[in-house]
N, C-alpha and C. Protein backbone atom coordinates (compact mmCIF):
# COMPACT_ATOMS: atom_id res chain seq x y z
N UNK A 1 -48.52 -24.96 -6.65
CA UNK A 1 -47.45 -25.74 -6.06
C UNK A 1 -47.04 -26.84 -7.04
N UNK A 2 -45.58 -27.21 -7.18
CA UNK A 2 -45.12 -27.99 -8.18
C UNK A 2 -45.67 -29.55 -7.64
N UNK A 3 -45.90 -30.59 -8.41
CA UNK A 3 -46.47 -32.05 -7.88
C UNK A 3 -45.01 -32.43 -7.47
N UNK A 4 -45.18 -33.79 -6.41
CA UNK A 4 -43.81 -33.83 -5.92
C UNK A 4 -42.92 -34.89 -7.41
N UNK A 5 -43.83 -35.21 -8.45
CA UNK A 5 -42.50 -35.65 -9.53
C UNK A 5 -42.66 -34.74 -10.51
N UNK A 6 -42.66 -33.56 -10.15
CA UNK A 6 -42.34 -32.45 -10.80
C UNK A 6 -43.22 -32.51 -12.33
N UNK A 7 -43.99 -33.51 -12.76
CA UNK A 7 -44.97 -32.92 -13.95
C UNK A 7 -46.05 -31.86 -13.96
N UNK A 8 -46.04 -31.09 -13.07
CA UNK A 8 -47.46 -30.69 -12.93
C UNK A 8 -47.25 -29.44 -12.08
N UNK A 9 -48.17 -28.94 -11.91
CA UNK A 9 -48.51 -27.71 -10.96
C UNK A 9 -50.35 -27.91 -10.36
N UNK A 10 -50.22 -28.17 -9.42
CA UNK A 10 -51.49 -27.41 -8.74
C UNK A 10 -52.02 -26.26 -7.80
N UNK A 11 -53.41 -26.30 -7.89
CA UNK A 11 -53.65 -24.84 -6.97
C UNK A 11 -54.40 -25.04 -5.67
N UNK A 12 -53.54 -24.83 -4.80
CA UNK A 12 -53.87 -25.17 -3.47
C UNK A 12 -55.12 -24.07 -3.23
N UNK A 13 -55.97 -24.82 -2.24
CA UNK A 13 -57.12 -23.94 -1.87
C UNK A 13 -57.63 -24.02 -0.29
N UNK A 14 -56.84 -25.11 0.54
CA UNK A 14 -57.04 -24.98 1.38
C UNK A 14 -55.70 -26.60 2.37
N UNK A 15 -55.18 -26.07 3.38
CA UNK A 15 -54.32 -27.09 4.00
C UNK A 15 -54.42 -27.28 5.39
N UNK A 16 -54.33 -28.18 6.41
CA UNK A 16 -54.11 -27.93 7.85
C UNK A 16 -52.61 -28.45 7.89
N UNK A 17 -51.62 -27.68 8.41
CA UNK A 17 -50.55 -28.22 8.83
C UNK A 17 -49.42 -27.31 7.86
N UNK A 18 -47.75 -26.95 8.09
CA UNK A 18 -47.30 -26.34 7.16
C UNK A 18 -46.95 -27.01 6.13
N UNK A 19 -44.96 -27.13 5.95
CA UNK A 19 -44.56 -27.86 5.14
C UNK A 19 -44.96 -29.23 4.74
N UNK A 20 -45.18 -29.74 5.72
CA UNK A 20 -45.51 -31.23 6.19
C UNK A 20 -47.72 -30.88 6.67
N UNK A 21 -48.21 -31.32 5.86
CA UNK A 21 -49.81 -31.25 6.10
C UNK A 21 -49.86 -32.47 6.79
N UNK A 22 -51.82 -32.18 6.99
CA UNK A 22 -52.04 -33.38 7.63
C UNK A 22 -53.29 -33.48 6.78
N UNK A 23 -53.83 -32.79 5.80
CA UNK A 23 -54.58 -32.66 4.27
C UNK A 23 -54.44 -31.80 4.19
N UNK A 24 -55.00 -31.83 2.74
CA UNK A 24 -54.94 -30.45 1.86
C UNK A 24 -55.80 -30.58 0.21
N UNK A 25 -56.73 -29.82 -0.06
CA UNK A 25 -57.23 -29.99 -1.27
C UNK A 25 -56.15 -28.62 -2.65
N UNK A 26 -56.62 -29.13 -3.61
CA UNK A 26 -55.74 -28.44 -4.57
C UNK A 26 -56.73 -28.90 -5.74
N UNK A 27 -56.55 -27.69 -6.65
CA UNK A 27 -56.99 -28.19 -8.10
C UNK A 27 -56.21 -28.46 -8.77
N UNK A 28 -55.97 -29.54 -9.79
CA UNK A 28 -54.75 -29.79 -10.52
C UNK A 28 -55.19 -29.96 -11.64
N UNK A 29 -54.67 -29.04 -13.18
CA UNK A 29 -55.00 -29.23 -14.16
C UNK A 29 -53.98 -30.44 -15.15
N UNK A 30 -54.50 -31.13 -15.23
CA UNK A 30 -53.49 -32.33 -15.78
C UNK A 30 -53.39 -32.04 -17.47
N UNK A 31 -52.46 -31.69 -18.13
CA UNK A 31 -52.06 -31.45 -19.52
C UNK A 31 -52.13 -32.68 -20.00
N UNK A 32 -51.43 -33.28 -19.99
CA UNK A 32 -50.44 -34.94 -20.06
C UNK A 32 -50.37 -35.52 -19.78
N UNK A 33 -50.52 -37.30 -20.79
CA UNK A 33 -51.08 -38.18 -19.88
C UNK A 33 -49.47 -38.59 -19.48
N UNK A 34 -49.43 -39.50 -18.06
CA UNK A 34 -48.78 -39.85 -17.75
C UNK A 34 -48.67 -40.25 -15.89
N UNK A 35 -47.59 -40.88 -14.96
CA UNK A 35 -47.85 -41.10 -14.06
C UNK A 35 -48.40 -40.14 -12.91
N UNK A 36 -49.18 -40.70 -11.86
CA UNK A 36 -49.17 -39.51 -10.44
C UNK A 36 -48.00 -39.69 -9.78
N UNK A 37 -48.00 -39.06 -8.67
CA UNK A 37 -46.85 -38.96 -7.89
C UNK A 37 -47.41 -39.72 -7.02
N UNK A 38 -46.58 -40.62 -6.65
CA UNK A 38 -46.48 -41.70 -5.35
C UNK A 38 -46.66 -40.97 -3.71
N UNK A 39 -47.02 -41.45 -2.98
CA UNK A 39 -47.50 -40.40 -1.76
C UNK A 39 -47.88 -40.69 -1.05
N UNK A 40 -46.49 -41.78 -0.22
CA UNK A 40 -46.54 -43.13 0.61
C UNK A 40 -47.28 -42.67 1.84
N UNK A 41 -48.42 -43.16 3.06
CA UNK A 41 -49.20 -42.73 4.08
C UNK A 41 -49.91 -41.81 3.40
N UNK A 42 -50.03 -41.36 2.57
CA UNK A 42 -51.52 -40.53 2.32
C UNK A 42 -52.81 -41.40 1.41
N UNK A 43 -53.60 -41.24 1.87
CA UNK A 43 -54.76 -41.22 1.24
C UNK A 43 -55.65 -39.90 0.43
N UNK A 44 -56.02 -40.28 -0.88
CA UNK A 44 -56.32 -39.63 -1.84
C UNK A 44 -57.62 -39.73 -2.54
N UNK A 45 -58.39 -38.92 -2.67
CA UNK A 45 -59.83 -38.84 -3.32
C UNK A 45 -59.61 -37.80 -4.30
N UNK A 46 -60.16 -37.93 -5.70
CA UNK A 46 -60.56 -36.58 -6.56
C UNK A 46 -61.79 -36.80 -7.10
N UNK A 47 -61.95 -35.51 -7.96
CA UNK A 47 -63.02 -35.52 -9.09
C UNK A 47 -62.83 -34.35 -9.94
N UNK A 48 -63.31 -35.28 -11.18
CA UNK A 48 -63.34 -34.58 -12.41
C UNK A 48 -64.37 -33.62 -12.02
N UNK A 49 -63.48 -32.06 -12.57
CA UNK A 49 -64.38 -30.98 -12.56
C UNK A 49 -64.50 -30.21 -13.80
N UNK A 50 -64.10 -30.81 -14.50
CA UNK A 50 -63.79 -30.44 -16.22
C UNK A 50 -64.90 -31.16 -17.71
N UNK A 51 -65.40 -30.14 -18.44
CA UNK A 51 -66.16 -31.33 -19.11
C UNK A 51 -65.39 -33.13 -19.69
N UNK A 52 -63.66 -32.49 -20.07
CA UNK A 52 -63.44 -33.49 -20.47
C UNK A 52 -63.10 -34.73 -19.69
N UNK A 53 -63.25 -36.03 -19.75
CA UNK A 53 -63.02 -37.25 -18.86
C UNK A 53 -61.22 -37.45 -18.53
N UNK A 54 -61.35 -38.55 -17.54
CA UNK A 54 -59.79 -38.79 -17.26
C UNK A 54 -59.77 -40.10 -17.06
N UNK A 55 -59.02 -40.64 -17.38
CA UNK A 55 -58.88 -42.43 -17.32
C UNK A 55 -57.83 -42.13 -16.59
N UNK A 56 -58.04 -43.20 -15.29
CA UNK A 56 -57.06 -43.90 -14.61
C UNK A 56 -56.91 -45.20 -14.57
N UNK A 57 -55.67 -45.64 -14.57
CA UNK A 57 -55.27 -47.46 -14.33
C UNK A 57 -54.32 -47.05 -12.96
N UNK A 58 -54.67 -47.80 -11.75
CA UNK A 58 -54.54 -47.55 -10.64
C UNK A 58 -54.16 -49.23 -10.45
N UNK A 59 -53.07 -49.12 -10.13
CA UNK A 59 -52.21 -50.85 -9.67
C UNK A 59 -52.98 -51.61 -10.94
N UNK A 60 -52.68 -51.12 -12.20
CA UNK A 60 -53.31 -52.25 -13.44
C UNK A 60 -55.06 -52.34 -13.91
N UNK A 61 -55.91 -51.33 -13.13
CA UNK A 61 -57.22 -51.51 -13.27
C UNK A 61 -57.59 -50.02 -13.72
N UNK A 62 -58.15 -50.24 -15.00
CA UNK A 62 -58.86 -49.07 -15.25
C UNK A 62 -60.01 -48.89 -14.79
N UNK A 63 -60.04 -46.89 -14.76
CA UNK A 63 -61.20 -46.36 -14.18
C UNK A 63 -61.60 -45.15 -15.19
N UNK A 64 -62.63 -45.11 -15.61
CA UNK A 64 -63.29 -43.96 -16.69
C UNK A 64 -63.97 -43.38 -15.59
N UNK A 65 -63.37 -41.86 -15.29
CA UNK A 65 -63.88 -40.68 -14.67
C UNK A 65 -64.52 -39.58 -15.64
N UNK A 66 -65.95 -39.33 -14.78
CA UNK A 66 -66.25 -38.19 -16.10
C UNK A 66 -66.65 -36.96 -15.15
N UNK A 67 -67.17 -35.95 -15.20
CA UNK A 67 -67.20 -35.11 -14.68
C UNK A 67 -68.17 -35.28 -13.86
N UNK A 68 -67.63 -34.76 -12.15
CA UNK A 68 -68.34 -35.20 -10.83
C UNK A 68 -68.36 -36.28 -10.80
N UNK A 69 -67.53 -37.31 -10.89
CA UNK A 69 -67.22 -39.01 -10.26
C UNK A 69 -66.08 -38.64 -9.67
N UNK A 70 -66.12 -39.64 -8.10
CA UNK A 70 -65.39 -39.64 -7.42
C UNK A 70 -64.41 -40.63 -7.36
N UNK A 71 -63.42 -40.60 -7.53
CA UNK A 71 -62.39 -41.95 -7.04
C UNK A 71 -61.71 -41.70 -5.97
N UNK A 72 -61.31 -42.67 -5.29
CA UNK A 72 -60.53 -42.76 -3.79
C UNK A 72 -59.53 -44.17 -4.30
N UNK A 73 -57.90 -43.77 -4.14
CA UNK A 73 -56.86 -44.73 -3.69
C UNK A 73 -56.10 -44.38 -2.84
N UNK A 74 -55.11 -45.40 -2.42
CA UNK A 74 -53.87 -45.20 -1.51
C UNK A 74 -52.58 -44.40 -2.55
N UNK A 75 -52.09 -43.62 -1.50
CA UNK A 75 -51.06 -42.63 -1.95
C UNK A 75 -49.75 -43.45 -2.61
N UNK A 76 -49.63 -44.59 -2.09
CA UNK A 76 -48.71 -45.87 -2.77
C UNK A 76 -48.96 -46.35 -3.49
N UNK A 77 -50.25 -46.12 -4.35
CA UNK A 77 -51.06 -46.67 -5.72
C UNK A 77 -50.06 -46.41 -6.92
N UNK A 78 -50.11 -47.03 -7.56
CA UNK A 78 -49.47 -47.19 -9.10
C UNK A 78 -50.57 -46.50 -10.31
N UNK A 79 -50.27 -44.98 -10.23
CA UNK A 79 -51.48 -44.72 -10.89
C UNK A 79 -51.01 -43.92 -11.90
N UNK A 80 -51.29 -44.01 -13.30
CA UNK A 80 -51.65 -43.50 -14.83
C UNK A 80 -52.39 -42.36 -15.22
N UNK A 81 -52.37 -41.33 -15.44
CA UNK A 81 -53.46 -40.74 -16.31
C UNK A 81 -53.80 -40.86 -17.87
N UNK A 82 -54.33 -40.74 -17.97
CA UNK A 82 -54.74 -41.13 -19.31
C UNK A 82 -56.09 -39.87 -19.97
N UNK A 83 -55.83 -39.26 -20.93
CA UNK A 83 -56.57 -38.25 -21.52
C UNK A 83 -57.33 -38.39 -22.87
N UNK A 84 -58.56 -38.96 -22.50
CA UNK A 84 -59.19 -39.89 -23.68
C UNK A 84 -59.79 -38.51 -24.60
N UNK A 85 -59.65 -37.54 -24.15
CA UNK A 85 -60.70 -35.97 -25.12
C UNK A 85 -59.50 -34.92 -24.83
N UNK A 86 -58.33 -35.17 -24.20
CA UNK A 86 -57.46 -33.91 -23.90
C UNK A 86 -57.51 -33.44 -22.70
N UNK A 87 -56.95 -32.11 -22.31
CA UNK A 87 -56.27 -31.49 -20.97
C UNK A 87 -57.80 -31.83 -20.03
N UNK A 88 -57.60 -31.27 -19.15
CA UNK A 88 -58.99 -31.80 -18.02
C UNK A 88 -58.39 -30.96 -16.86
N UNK A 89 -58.98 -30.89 -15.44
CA UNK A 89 -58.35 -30.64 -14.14
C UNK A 89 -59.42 -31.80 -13.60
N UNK A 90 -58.80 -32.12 -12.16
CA UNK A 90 -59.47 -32.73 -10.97
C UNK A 90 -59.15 -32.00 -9.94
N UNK A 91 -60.30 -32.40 -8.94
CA UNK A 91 -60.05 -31.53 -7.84
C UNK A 91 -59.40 -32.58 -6.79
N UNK A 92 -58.58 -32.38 -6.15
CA UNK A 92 -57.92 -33.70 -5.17
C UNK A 92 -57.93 -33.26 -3.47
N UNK A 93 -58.46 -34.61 -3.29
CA UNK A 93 -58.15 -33.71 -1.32
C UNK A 93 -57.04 -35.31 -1.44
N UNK A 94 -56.15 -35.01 -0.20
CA UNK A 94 -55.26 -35.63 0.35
C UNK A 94 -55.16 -35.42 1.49
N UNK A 95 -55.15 -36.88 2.39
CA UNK A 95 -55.05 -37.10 3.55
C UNK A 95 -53.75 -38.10 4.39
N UNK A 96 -53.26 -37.52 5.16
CA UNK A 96 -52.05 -37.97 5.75
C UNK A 96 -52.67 -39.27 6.55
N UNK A 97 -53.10 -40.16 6.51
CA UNK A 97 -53.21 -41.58 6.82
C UNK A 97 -52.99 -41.90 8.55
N UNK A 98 -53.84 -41.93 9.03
CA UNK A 98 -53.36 -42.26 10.90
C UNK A 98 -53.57 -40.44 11.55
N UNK A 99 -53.61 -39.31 10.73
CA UNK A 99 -53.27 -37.88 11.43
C UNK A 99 -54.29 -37.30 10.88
N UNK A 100 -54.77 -37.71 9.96
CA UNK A 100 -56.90 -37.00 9.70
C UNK A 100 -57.23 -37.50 8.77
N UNK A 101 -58.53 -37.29 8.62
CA UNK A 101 -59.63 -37.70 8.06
C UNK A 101 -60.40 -36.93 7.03
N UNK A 102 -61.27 -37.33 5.97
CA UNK A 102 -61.98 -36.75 5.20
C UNK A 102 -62.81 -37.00 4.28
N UNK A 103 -63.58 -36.62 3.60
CA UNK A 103 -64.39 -37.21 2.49
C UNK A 103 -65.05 -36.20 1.43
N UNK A 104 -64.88 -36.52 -0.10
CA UNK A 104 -65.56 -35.60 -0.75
C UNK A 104 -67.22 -36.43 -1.56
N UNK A 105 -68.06 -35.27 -0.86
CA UNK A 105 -69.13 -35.67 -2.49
C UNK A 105 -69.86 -34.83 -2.93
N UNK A 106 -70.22 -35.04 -3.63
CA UNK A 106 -70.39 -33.94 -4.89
C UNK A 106 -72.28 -34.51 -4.91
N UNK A 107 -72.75 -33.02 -4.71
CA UNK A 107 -74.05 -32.90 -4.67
C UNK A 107 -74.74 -31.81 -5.57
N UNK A 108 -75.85 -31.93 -5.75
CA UNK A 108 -76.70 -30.82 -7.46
C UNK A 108 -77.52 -30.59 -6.63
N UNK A 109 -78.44 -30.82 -5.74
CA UNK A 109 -79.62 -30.25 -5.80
C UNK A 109 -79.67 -30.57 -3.73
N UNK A 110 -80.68 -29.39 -2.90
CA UNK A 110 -80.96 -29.54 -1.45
C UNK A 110 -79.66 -28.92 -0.39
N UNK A 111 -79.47 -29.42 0.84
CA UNK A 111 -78.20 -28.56 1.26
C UNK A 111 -76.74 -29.43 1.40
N UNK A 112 -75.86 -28.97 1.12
CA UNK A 112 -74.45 -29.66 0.69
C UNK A 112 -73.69 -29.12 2.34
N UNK A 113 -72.98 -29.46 3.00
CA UNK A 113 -72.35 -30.15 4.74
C UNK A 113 -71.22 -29.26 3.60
N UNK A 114 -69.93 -28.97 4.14
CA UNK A 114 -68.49 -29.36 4.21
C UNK A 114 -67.83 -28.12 5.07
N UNK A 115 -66.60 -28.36 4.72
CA UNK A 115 -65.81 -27.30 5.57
C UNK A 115 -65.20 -26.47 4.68
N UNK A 116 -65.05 -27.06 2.74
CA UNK A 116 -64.88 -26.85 2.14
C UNK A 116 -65.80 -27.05 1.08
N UNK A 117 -66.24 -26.21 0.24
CA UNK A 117 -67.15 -26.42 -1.01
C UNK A 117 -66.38 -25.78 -2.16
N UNK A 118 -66.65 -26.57 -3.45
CA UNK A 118 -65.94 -25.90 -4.64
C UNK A 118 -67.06 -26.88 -5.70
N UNK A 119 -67.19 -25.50 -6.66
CA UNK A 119 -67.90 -25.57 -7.81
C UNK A 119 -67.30 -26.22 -8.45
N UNK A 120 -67.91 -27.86 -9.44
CA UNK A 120 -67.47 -27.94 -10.29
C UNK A 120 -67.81 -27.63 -11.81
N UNK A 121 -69.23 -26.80 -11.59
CA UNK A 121 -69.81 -26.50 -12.37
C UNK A 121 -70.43 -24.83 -12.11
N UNK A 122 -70.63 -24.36 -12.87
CA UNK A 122 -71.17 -22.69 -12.56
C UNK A 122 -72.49 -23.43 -11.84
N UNK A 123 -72.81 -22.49 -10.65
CA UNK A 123 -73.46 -23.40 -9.96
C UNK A 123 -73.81 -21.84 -8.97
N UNK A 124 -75.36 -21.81 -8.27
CA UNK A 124 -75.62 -20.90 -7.78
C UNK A 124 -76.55 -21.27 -6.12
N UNK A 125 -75.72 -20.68 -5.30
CA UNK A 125 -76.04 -21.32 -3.70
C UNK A 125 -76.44 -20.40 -2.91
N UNK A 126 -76.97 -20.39 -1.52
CA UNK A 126 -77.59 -19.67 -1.27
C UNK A 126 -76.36 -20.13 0.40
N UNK A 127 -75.77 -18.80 1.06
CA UNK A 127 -75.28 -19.14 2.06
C UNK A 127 -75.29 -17.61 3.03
N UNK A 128 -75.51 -18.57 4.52
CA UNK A 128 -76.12 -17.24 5.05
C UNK A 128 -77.31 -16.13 4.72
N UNK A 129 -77.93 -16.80 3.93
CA UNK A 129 -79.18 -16.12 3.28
C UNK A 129 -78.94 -15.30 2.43
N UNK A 130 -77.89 -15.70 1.80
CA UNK A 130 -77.24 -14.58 0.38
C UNK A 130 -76.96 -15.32 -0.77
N UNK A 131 -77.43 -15.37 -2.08
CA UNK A 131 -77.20 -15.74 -2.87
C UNK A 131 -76.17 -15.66 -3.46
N UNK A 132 -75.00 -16.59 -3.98
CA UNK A 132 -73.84 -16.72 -4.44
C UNK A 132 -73.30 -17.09 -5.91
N UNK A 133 -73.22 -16.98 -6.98
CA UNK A 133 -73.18 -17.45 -8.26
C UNK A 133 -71.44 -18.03 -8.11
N UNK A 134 -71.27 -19.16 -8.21
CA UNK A 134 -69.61 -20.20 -8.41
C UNK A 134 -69.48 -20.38 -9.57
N UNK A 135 -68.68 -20.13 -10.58
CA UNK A 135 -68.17 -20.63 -11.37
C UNK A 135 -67.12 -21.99 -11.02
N UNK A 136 -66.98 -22.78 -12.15
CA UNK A 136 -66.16 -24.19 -12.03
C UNK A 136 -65.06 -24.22 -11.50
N UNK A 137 -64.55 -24.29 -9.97
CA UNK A 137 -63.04 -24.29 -9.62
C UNK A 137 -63.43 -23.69 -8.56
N UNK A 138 -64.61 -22.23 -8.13
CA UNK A 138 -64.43 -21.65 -7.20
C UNK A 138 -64.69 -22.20 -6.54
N UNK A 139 -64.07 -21.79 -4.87
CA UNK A 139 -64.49 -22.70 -3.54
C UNK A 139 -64.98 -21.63 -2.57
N UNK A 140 -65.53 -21.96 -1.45
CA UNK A 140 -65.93 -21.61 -0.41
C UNK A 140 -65.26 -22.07 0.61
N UNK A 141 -64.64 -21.67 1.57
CA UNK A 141 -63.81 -22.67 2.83
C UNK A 141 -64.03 -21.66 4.29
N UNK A 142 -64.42 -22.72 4.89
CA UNK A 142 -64.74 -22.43 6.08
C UNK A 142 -64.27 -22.74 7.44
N UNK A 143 -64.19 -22.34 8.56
CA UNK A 143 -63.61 -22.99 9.56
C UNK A 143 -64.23 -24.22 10.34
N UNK A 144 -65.61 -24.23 10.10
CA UNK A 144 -65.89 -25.50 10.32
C UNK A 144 -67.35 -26.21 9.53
N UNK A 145 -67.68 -26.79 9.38
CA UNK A 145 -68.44 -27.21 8.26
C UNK A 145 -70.14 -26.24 8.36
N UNK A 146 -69.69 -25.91 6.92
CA UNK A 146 -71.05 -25.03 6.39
C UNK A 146 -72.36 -25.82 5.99
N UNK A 147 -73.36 -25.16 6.11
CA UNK A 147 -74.90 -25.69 5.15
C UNK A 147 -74.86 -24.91 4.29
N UNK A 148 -74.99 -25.12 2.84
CA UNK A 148 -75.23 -24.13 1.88
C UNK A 148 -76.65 -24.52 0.92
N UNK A 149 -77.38 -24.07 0.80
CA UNK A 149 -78.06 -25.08 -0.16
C UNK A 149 -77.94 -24.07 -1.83
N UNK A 150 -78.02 -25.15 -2.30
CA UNK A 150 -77.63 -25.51 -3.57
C UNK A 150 -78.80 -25.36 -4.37
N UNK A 151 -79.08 -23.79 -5.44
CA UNK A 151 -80.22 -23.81 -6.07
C UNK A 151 -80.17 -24.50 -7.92
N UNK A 152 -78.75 -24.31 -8.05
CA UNK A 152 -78.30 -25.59 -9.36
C UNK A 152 -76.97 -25.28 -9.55
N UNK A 153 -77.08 -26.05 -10.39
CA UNK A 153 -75.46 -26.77 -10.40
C UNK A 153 -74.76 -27.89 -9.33
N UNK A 154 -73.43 -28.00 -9.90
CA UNK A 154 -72.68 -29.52 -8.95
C UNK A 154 -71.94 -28.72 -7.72
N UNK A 155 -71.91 -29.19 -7.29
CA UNK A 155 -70.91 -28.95 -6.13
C UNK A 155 -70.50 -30.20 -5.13
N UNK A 156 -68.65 -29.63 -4.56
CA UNK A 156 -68.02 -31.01 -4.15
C UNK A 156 -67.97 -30.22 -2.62
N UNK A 157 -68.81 -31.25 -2.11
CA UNK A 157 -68.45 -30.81 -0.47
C UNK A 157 -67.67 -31.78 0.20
N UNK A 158 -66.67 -31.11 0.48
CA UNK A 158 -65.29 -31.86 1.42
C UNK A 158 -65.27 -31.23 3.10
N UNK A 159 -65.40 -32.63 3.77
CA UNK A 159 -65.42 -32.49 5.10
C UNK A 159 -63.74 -33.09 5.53
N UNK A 160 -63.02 -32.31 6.55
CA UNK A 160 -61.88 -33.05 6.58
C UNK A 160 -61.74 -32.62 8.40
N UNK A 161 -61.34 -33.24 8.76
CA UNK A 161 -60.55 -32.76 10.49
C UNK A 161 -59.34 -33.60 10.80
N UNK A 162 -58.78 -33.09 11.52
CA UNK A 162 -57.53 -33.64 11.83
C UNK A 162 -56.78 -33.27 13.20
């Protein structure tokens, strides 16, 4: 899906709601540094799922993201990318502000909660008593929040309802 100021493309992986959501996670590979898209009533969390880092200055304050750090701002944030090693992706959930809720974190080792899980690292889990091998990006999505446990690697478990 094109970003709404048109620099970018991301890959949606999971939404509640149509045209108009009420969240939605996406992977977005960022080429170029330059602004996000403004995204007045939403609230926004990502993480670097890429070896290389991503600098953000968010309303004037820098933030050094490296792979599996989480940041959370408001969708009305004044925010920068910045590509201190080159191209990168983050994984982003977005939340419509007052109409649902959510949270991502990113866990390595014991059992990881979400409704959504995505590798940010080749990473090998055990769900439903079946062993699973994820490469970096793949997700798991579920209809309502899974236990998976996690025999290595990162993984971002995102809980959202709405």
């Amino acid at each position: 899906m094109p970003w709404a100021n048109g620099r970018g493309t991301s890959y949606e992986i999971a939404r509640d709601g149509g045209d108009v959501w009420n969240w939605r996670v996406a992977i977005a590979p960022i080429v170029e540094a330059g602004p996000f898209s403004v995204l007045a009533g939403v609230d926004r969390q990502l993480v670097v799922i890429d070896p290389a880092p991503l600098d953000l200055v968010i309303d004037g304050s820098r933030l050094h993201l490296r792979r599996g750090e989480v940041s959370r701002f408001a969708g009305e944030a004044l925010v920068d990318a910045e590509l201190p090693e080159g191209a990168t992706r983050d994984l982003g959930l977005m939340i419509r502000r007052g109409v649902a809720s959510g949270s991502m974190m990113v866990v390595s080792s014991g059992v990881a909660t979400g409704r959504i899980l995505v590798a940010i690292e080749e990473s090998v889990v055990v769900v439903s008593g079946e062993s699973v091998v994820l490469e970096a990006g793949d997700a798991l999505v579920g209809d309502r929040n899974e236990k998976v446990e996690i025999v290595s690697g990162l993984i971002c478990a995102l809980e959202v309802t709405s």
